[in-house]
Protein backbone atom coordinates (compact mmCIF):
# COMPACT_ATOMS: atom_id res chain seq x y z
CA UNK A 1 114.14 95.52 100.99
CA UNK A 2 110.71 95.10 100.53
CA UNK A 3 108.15 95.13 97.32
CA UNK A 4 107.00 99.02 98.66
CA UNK A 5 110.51 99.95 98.89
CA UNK A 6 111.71 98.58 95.33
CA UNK A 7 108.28 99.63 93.96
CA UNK A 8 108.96 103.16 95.16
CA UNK A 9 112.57 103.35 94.14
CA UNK A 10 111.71 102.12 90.26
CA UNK A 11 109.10 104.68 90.21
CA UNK A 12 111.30 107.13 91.45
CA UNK A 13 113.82 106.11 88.52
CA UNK A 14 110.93 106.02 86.07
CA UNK A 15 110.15 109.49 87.09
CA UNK A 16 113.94 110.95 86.22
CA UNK A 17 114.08 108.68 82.73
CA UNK A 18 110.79 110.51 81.70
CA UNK A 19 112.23 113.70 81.83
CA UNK A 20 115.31 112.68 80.51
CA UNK A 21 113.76 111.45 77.59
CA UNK A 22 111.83 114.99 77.16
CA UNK A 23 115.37 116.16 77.30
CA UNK A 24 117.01 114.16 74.93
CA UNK A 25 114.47 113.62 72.07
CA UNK A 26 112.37 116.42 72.07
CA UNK A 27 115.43 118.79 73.29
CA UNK A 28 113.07 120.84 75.59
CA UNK A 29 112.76 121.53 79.04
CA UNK A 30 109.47 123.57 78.65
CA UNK A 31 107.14 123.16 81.80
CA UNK A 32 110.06 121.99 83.88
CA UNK A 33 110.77 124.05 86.50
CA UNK A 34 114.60 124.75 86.81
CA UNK A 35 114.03 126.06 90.67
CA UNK A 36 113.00 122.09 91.39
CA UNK A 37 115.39 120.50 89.91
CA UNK A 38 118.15 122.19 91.80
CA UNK A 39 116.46 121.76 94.48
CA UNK A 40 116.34 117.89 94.05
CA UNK A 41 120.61 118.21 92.94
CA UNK A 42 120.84 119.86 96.89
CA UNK A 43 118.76 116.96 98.50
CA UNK A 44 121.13 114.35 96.40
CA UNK A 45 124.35 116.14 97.03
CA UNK A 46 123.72 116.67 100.90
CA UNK A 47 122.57 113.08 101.52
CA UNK A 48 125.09 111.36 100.06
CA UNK A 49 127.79 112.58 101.42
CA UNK A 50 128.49 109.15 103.00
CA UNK A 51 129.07 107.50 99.54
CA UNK A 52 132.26 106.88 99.99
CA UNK A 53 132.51 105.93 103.65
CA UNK A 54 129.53 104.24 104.22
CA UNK A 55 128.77 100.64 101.94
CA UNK A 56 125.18 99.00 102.59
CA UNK A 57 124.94 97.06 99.21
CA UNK A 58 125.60 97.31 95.36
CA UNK A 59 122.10 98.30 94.76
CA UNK A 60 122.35 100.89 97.11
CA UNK A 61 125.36 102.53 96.29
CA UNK A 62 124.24 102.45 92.01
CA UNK A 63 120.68 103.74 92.79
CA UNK A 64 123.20 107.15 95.36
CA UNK A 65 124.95 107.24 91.48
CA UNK A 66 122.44 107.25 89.57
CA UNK A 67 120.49 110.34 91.23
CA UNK A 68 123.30 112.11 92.00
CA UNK A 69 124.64 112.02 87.93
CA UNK A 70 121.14 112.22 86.87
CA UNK A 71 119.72 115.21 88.84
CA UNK A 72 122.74 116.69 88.18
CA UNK A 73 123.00 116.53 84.46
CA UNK A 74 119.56 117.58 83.99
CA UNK A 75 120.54 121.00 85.88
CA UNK A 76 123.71 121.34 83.24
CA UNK A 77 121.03 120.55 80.15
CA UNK A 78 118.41 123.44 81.76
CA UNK A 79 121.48 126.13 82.21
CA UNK A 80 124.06 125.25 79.79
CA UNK A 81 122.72 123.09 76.82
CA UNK A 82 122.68 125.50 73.78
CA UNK A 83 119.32 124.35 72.34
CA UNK A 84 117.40 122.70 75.87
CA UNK A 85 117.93 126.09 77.68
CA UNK A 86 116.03 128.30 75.14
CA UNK A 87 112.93 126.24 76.21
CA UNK A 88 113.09 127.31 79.56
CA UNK A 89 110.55 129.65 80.36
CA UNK A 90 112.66 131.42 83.20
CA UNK A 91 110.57 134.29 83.51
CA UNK A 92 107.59 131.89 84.84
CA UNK A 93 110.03 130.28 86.91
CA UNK A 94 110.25 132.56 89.41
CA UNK A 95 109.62 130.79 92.56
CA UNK A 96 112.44 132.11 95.36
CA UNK A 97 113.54 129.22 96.76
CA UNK A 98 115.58 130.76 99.49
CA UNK A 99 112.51 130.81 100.95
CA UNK A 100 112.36 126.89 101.18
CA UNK A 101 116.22 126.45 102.06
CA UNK A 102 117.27 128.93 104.59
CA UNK A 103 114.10 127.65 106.91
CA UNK A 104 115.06 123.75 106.06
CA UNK A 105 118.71 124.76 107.19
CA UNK A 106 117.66 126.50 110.40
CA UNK A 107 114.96 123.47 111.07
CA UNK A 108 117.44 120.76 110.38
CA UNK A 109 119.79 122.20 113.19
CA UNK A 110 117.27 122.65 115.62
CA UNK A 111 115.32 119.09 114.99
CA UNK A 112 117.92 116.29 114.26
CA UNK A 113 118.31 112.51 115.25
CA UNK A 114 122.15 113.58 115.65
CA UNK A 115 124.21 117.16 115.67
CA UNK A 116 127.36 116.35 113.29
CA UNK A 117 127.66 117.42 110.09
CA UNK A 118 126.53 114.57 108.30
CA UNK A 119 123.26 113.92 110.30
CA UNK A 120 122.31 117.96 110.06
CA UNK A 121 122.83 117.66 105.69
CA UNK A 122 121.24 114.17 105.63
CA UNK A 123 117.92 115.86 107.86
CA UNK A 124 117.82 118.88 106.10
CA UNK A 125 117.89 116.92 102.72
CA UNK A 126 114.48 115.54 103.69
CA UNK A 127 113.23 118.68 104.77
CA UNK A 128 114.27 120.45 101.16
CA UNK A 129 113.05 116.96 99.50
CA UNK A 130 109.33 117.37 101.13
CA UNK A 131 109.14 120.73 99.50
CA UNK A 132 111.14 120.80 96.39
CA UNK A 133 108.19 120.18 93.88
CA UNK A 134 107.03 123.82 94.60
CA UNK A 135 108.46 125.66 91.90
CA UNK A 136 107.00 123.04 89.64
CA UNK A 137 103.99 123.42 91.14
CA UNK A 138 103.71 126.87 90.94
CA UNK A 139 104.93 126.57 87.09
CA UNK A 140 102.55 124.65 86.14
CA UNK A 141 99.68 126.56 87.30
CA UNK A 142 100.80 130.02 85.85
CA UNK A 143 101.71 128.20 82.30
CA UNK A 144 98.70 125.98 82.15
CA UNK A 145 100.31 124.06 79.72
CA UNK A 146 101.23 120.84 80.53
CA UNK A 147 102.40 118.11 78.30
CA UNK A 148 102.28 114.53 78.48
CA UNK A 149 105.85 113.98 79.66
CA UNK A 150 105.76 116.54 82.28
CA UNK A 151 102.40 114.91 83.49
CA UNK A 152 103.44 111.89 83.62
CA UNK A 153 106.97 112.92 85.25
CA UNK A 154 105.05 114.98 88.16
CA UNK A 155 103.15 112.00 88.85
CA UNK A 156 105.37 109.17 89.17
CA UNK A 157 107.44 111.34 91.26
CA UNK A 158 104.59 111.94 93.87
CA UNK A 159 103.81 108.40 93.31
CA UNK A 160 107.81 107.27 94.24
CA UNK A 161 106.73 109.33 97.75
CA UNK A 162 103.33 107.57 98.08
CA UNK A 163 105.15 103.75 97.57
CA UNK A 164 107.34 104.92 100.20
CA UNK A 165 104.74 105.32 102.43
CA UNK A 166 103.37 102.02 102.00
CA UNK A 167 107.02 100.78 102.81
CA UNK A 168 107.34 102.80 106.24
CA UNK A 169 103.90 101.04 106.94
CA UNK A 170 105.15 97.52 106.39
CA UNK A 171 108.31 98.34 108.20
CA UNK A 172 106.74 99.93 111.11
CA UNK A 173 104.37 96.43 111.34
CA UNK A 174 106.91 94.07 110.60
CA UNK A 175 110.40 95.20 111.77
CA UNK A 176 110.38 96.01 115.94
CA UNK A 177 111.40 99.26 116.75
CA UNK A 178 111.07 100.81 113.20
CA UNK A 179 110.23 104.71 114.15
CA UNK A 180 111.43 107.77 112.11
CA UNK A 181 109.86 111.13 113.28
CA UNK A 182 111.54 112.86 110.63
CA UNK A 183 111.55 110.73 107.84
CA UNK A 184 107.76 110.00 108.23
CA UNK A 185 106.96 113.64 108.75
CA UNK A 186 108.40 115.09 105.68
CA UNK A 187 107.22 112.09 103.91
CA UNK A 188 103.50 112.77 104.97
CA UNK A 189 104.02 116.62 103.92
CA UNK A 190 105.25 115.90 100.27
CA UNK A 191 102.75 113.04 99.58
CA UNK A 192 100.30 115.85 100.31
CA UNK A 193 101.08 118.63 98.07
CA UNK A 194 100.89 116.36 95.28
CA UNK A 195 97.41 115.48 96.42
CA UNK A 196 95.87 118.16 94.35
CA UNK A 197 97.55 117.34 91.05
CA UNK A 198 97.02 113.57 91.38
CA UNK A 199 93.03 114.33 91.28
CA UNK A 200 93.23 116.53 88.52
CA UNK A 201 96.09 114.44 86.99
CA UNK A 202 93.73 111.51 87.50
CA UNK A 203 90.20 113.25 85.74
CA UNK A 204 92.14 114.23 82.71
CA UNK A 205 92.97 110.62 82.31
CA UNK A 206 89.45 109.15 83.30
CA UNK A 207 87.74 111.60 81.09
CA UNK A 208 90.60 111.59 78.26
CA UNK A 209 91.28 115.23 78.56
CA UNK A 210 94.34 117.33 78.54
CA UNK A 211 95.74 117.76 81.93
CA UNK A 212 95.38 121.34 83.51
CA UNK A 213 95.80 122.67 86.89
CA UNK A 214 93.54 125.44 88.01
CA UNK A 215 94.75 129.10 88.34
């Protein structure tokens, strides 16, 4: 554990309270992109499938419970929650995400550290990970209208990805024979798609003005 690390994984948790407080005390889920967040319930579900096999610490094993529960209880507020779901705007949410998973699948069987079951699910969670913000993306741009909370929810969770960065970093320079391919890879391609909302993200706030993506 490192400052980068436990910077990363409070942001990370930041990220997931902000939109559970959308949820809970506005009861809306407008400009949240259902297709994401099911996405992020798949990455959680398929890499921790060693939860209860496979101790490292306390921390570790609350922080596995607290993103599994929480990523999946936002899903059951978007679908089933009588007064959240009518905020979803489902017919702007219409990214096919098949078209992320099926290719993660096939690449996560091809390029692995490790062919068994649990290695293939735990690689092809950070393949669906790198690419799960997407749908929210894409959301965002059609809608145009994005709220403080989902701003600031978008952000801290490409920030989370950027921290973690900084952590491979001071692993790679201070722990011998640190290398992940994989990990660093996917890493590198979801700090980079949220490249283009973190400038605009960051004008709105330097110049005071509501946050809006271009079409």
């Amino acid at each position: 554990m490192n400052v980068f690390r436990l910077a990363g994984d409070m942001t990370h948790l930041a990220s997931i309270l902000v939109l559970l407080l959308k949820i809970h005390t506005i009861k809306s889920c407008a400009g949240i992109s259902l297709k994401t967040q099911e996405l992020y319930a798949l990455v959680f579900v398929t890499r921790y499938l060693d939860i209860f096999d496979r101790f490292a610490s306390v921390y570790n094993l609350i922080m596995k419970l607290i993103f599994l529960g929480s990523s999946l209880s936002i899903v059951w507020y978007m679908r089933r929650h009588k007064v959240v779901r009518r905020s979803y705007d489902k017919d702007q949410d219409t990214f096919r995400y098949q078209f992320i998973v099926l290719p993660c699948l096939l690449l996560a069987l091809v390029v692995n550290h490790k062919f068994t079951f649990k290695e293939v699910m735990w690689t092809f969670s950070l393949y669906v990970e790198a690419v799960a913000i997407l749908p929210q993306l894409v959301l965002l741009q059609r809608t145009r209208n994005i709220d403080n909370l989902t701003g600031q929810y978008v952000f801290l969770l490409g920030a989370y990805r950027a921290l973690y960065i900084l952590n491979w970093i001071y692993r790679y320079l201070t722990e011998p024979y640190f290398v992940h391919w994989i990990t660093w890879t996917a890493g590198l391609v979801q700090t980079l798609l949220y490249a283009d909302f973190f400038y605009y993200y960051i004008m709105s706030w330097k110049n005071n003005v509501k946050l809006e993506l271009p079409a």
